[in-house]
Protein backbone atom coordinates (compact mmCIF):
# COMPACT_ATOMS: atom_id res chain seq x y z
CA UNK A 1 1.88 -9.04 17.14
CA UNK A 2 4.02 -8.94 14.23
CA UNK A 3 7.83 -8.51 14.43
CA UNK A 4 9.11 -5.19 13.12
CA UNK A 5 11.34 -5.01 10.11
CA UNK A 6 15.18 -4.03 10.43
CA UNK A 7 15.94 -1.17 8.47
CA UNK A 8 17.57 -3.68 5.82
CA UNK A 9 14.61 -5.49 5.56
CA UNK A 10 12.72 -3.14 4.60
CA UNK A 11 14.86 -1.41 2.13
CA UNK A 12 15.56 -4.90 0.35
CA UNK A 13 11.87 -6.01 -0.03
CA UNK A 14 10.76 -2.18 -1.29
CA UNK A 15 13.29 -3.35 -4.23
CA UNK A 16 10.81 -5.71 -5.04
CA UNK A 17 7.89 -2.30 -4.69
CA UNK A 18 8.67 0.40 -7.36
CA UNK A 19 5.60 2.20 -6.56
CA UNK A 20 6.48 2.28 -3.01
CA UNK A 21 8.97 4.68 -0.72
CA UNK A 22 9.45 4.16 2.97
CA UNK A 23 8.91 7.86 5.09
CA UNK A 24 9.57 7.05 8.76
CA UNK A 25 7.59 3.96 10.04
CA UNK A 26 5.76 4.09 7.18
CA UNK A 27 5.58 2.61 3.41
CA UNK A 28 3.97 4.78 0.72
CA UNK A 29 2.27 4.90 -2.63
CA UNK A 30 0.64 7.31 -4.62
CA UNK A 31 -1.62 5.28 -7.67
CA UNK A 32 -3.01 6.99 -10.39
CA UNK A 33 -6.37 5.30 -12.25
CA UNK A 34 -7.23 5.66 -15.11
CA UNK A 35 -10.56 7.95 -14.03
CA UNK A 36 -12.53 8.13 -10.63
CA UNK A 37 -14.75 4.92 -11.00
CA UNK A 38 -11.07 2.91 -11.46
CA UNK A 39 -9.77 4.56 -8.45
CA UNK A 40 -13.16 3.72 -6.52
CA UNK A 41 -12.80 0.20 -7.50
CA UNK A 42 -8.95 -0.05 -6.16
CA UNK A 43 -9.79 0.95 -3.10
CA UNK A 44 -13.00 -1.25 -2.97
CA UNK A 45 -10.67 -4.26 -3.72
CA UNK A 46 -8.32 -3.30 -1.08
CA UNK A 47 -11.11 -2.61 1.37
CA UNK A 48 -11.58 -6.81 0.79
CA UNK A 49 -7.83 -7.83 1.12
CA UNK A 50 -7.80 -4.72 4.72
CA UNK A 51 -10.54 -7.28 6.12
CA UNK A 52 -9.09 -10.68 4.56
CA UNK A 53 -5.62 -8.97 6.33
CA UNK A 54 -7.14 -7.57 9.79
CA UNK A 55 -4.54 -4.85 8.44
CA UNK A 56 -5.74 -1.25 7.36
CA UNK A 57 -4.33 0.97 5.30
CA UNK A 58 -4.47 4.58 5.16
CA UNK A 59 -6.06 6.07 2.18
CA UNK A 60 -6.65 9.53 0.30
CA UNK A 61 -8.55 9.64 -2.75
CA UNK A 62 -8.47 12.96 -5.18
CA UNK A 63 -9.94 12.24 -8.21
CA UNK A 64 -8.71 9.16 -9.96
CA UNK A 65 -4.98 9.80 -7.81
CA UNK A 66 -4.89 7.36 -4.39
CA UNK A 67 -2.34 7.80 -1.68
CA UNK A 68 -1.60 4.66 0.28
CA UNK A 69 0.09 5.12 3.91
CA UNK A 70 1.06 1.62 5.45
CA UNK A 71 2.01 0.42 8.89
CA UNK A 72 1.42 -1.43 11.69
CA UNK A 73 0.37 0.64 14.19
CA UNK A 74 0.48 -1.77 17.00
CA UNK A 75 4.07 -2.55 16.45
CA UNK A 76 5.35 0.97 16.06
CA UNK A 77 6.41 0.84 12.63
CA UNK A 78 7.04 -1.64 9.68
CA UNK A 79 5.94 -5.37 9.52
CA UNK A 80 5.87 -7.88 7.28
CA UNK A 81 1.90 -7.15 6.87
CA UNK A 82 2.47 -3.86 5.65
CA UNK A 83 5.46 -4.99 2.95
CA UNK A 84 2.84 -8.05 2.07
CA UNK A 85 -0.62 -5.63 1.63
CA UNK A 86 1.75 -3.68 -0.88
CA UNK A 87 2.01 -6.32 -2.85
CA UNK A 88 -1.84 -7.02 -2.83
CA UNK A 89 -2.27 -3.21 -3.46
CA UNK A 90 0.07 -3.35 -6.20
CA UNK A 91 -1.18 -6.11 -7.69
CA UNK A 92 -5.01 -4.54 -7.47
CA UNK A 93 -3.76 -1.15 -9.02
CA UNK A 94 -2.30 -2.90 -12.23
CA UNK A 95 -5.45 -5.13 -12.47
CA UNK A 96 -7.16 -1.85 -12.83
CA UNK A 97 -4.87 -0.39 -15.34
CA UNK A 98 -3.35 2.20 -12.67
CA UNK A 99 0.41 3.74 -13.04
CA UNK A 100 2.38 5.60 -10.17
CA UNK A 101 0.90 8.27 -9.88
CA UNK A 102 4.37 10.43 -9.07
């Protein structure tokens, strides 16, 4: 099992995560596409890195908006996995032309 994060931790590495705020154990994004196939292809491409990762995220698709919730669930809050998948995600979105999405 992964080692959670100190509160420190995690607010220095979400410097590095513009897209992402922390809410209680959790990290999350909201990613706008550019239009609904875009969106469907993010979270395609994240589906791959989830199963690469062993390390699931929580999604909600409306439209071409995503919301992404992240944490490790059996550690009871925020691990490295989660800060590392945002990164992935991140990097995914802006392959796909997607902006924050508010």
């Amino acid at each position: 099992m992964s080692r959670l994060l100190t509160d420190e931790e995690v607010e220095r590495q979400l410097a590095d995560l513009p897209l992402w705020t922390r809410e209680g154990d959790a990290i999350v994004a909201t990613i706008e596409a550019p239009d609904f196939p875009a969106a469907i292809r993010i979270v395609t491409d994240a589906a791959e890195v989830a199963e690469e990762m062993n390390h699931h995220p929580d999604i909600d698709i409306r439209w071409r908006t995503t919301t992404w919730l992240l944490t490790t669930h059996d550690a009871g809050g925020l691990t490295q996995l989660d800060v590392e998948q945002a990164h992935r995600i991140t990097e995914i979105a802006r392959r796909h032309g997607a902006t924050h999405g508010g």
